[in-house]
C-alpha atoms as a PDB file:
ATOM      1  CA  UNK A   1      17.420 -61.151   3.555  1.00  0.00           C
ATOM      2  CA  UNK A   2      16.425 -58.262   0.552  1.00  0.00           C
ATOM      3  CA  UNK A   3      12.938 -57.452   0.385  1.00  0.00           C
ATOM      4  CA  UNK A   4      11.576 -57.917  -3.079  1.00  0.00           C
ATOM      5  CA  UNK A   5      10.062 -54.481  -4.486  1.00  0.00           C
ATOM      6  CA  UNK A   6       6.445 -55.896  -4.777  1.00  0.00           C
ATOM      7  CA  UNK A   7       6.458 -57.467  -0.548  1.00  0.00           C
ATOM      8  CA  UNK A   8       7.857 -53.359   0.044  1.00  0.00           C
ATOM      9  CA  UNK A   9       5.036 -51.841  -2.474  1.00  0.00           C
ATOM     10  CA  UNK A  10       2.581 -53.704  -0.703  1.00  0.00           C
ATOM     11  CA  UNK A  11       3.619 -52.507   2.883  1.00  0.00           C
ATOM     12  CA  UNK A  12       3.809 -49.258   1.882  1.00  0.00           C
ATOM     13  CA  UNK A  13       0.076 -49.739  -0.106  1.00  0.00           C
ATOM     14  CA  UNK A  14      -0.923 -51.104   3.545  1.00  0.00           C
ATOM     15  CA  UNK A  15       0.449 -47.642   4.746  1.00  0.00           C
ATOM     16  CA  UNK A  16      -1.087 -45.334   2.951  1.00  0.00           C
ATOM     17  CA  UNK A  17      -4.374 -47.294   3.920  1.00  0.00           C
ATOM     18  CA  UNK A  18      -4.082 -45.412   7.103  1.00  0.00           C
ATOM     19  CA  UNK A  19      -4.449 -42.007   6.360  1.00  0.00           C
ATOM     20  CA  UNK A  20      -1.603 -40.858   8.340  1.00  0.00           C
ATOM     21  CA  UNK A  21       1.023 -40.524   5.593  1.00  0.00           C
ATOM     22  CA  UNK A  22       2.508 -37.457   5.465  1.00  0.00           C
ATOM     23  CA  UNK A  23       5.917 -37.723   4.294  1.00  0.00           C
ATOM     24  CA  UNK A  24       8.307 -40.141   2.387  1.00  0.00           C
ATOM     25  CA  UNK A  25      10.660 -39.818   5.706  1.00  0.00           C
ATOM     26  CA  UNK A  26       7.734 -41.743   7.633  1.00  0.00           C
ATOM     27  CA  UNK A  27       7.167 -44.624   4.874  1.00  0.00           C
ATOM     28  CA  UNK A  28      10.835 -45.189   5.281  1.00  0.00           C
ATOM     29  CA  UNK A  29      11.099 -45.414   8.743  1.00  0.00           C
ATOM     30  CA  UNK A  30       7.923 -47.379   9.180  1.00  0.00           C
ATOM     31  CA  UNK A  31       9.233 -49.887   6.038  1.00  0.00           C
ATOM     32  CA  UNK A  32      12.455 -50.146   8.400  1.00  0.00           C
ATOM     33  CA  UNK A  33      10.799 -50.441  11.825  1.00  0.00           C
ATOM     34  CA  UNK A  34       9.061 -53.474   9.826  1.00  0.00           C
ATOM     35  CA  UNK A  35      12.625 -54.922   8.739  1.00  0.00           C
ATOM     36  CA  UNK A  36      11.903 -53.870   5.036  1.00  0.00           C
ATOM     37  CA  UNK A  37      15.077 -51.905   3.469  1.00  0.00           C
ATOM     38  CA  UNK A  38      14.136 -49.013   1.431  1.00  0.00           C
ATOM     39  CA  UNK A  39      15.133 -45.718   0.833  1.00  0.00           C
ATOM     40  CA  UNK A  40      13.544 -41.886  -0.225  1.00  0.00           C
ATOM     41  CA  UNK A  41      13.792 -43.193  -3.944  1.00  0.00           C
ATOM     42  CA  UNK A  42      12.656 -46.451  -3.537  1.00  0.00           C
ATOM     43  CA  UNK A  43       9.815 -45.332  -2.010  1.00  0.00           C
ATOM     44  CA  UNK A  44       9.098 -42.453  -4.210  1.00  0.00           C
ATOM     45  CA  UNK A  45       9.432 -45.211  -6.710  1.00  0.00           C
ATOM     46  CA  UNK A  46       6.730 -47.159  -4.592  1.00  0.00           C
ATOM     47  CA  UNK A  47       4.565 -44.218  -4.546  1.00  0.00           C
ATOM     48  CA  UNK A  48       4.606 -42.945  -7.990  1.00  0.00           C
ATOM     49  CA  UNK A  49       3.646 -46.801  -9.012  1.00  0.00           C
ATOM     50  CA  UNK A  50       0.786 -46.697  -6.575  1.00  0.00           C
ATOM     51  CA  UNK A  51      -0.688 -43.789  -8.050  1.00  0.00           C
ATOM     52  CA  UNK A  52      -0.576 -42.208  -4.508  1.00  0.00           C
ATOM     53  CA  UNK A  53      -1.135 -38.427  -4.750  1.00  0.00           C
ATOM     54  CA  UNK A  54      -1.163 -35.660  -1.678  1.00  0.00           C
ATOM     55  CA  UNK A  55      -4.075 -34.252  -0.464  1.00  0.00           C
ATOM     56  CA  UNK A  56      -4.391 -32.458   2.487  1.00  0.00           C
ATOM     57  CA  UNK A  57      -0.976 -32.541   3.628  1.00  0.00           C
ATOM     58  CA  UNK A  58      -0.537 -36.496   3.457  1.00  0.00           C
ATOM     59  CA  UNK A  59      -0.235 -39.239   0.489  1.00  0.00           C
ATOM     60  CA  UNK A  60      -3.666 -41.015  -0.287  1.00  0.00           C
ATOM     61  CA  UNK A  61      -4.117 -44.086  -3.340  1.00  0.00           C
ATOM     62  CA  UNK A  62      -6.018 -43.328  -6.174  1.00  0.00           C
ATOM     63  CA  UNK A  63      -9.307 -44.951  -4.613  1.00  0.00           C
ATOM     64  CA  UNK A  64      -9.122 -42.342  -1.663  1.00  0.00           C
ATOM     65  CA  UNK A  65      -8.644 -39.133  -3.666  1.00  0.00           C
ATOM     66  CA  UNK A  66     -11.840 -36.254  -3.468  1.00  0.00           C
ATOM     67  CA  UNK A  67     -12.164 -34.366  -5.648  1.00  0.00           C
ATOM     68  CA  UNK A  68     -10.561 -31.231  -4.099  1.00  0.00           C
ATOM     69  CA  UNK A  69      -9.615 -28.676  -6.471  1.00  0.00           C
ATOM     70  CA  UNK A  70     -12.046 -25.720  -5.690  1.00  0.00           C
ATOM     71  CA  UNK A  71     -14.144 -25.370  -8.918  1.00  0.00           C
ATOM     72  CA  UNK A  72     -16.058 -22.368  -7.721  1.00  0.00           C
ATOM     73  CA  UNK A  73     -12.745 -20.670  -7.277  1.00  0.00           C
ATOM     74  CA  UNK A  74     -12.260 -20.195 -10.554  1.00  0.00           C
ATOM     75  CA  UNK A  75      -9.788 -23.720 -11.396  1.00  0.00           C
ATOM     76  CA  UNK A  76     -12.678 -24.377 -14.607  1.00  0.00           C
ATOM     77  CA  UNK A  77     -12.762 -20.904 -16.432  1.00  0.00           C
ATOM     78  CA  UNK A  78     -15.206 -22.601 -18.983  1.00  0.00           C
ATOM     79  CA  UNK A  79     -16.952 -26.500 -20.152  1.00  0.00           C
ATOM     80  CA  UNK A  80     -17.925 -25.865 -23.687  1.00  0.00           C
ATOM     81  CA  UNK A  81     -19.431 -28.577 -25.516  1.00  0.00           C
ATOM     82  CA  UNK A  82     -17.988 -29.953 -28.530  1.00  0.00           C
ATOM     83  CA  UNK A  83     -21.125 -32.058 -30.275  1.00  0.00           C
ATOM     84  CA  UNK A  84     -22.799 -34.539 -28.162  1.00  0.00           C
ATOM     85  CA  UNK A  85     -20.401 -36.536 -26.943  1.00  0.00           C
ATOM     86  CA  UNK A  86     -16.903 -33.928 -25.647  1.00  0.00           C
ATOM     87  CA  UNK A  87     -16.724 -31.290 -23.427  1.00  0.00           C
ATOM     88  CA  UNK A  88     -14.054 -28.659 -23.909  1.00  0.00           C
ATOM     89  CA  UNK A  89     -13.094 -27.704 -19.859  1.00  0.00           C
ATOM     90  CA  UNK A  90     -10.690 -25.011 -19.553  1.00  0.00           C
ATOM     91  CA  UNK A  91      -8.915 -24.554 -16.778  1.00  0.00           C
ATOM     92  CA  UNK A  92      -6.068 -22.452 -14.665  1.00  0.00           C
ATOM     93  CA  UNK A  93      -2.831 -23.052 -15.814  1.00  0.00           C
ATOM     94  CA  UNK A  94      -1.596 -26.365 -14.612  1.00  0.00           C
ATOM     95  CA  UNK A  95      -4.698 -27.205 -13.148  1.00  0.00           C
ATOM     96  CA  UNK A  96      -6.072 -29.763 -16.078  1.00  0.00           C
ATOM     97  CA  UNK A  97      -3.893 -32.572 -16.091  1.00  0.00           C
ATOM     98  CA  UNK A  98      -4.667 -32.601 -11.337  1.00  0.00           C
ATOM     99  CA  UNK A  99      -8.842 -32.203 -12.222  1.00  0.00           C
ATOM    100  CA  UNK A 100      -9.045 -34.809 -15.045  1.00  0.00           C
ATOM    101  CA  UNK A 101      -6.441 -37.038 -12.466  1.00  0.00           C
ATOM    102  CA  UNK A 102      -9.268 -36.633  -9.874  1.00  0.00           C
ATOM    103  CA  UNK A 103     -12.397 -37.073 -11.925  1.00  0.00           C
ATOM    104  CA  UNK A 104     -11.124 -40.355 -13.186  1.00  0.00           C
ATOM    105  CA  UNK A 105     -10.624 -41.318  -9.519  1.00  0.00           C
ATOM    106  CA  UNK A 106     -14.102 -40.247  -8.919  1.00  0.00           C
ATOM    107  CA  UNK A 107     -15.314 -43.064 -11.924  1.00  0.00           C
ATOM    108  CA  UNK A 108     -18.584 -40.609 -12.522  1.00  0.00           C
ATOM    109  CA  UNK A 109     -20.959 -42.871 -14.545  1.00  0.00           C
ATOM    110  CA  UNK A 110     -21.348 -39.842 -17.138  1.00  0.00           C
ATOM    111  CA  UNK A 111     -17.849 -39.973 -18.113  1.00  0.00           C
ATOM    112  CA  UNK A 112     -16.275 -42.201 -20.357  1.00  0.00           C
ATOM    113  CA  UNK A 113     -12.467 -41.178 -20.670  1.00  0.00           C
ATOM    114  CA  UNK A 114     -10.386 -37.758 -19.961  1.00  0.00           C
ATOM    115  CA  UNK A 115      -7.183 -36.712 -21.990  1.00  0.00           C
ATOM    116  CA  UNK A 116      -5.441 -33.592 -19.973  1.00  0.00           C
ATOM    117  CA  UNK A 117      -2.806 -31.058 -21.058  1.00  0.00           C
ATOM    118  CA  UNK A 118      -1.602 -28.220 -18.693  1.00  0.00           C
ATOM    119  CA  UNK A 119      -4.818 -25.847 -19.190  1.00  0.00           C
ATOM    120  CA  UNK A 120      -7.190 -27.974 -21.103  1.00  0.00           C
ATOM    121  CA  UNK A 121      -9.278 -31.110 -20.792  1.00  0.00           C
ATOM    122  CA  UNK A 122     -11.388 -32.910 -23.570  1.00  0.00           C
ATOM    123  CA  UNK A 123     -14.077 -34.922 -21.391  1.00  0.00           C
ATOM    124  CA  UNK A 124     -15.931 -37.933 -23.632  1.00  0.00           C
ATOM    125  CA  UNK A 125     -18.857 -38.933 -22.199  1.00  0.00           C
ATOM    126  CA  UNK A 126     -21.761 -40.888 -24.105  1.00  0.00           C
ATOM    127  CA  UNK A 127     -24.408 -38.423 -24.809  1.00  0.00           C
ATOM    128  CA  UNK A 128     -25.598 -34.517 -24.717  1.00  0.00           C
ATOM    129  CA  UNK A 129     -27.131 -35.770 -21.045  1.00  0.00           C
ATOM    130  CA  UNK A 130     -24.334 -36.979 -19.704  1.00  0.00           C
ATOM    131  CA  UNK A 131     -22.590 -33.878 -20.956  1.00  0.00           C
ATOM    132  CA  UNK A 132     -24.440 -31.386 -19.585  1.00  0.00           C
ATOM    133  CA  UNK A 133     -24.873 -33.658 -16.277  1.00  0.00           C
ATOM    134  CA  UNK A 134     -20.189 -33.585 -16.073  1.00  0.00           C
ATOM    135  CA  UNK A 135     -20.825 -29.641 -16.471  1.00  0.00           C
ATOM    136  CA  UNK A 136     -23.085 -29.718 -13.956  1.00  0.00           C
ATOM    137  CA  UNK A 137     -20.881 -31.820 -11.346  1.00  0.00           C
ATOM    138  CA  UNK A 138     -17.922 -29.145 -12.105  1.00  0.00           C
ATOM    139  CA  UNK A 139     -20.389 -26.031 -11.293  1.00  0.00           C
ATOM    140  CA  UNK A 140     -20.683 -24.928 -14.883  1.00  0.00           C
ATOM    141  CA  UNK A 141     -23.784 -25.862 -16.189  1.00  0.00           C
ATOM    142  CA  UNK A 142     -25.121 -24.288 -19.147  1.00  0.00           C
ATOM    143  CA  UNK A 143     -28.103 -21.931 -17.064  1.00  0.00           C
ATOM    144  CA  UNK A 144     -25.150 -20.649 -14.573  1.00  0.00           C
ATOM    145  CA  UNK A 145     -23.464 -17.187 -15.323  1.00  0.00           C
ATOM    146  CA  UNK A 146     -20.129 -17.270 -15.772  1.00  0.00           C
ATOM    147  CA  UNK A 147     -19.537 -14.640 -18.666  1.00  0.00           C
END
């Protein structure tokens, strides 16, 4: 009897709860071991509409992400405010859209919304406090050196 796609989302949601998923190879086998059909792109499918990501080698939901990208290694060249209320983070190329990804995840109280392109991210956030409290959490407060 087919499997409909949300019973085979959920297993694979149920997976993923784990920890120990480190390829789409596995979720199939384990989705079939469980008499669930499914395939590489049905799963990919699965995972891509989960919001699962990998980190450290294995696929993790949204809810599980840390933030992991190594700020003091240079990933935010600059947070410049814009006014009170957006901060201007520049990153390494193709860094911006993975950070702003991950502080969403992380639902900091300070911010209020991200929008990402491949180097760039505009970070709203209610006031000059919680601005300079966002540069702060990224290692780039306004008293550190960075020049």
């Amino acid at each position: 009897m087919p499997v409909s796609s949300s019973r085979r989302r959920e297993a694979v949601r149920r997976l993923l709860l784990t920890g120990r998923v480190r390829s789409q190879e596995e979720v199939v086998s384990f989705l079939r071991a469980q008499g669930i059909g499914a395939t590489q792109s049905s799963v990919s499918r699965d995972l891509g509409q989960l919001g699962a990501v990998r980190q450290g080698g294995r696929y993790v939901l949204p809810s599980r992400v840390q933030l992991s990208l190594d700020v003091d290694n240079a990933v935010v060249l600059s947070a410049i405010p814009a006014g009170p209320n957006l901060l201007v983070v520049r990153t390494l190329i193709g860094c911006a859209t993975r950070l702003a990804l991950e502080i969403d995840h992380q639902e900091w109280e300070e911010v209020i919304g991200t929008v990402a392109g491949d180097d760039t991210i505009f970070i709203a956030t209610a006031d000059a406090s919680d601005q300079a409290k966002v540069a702060k959490r990224l290692n780039w407060a306004e008293e550190a050196d960075h020049a």
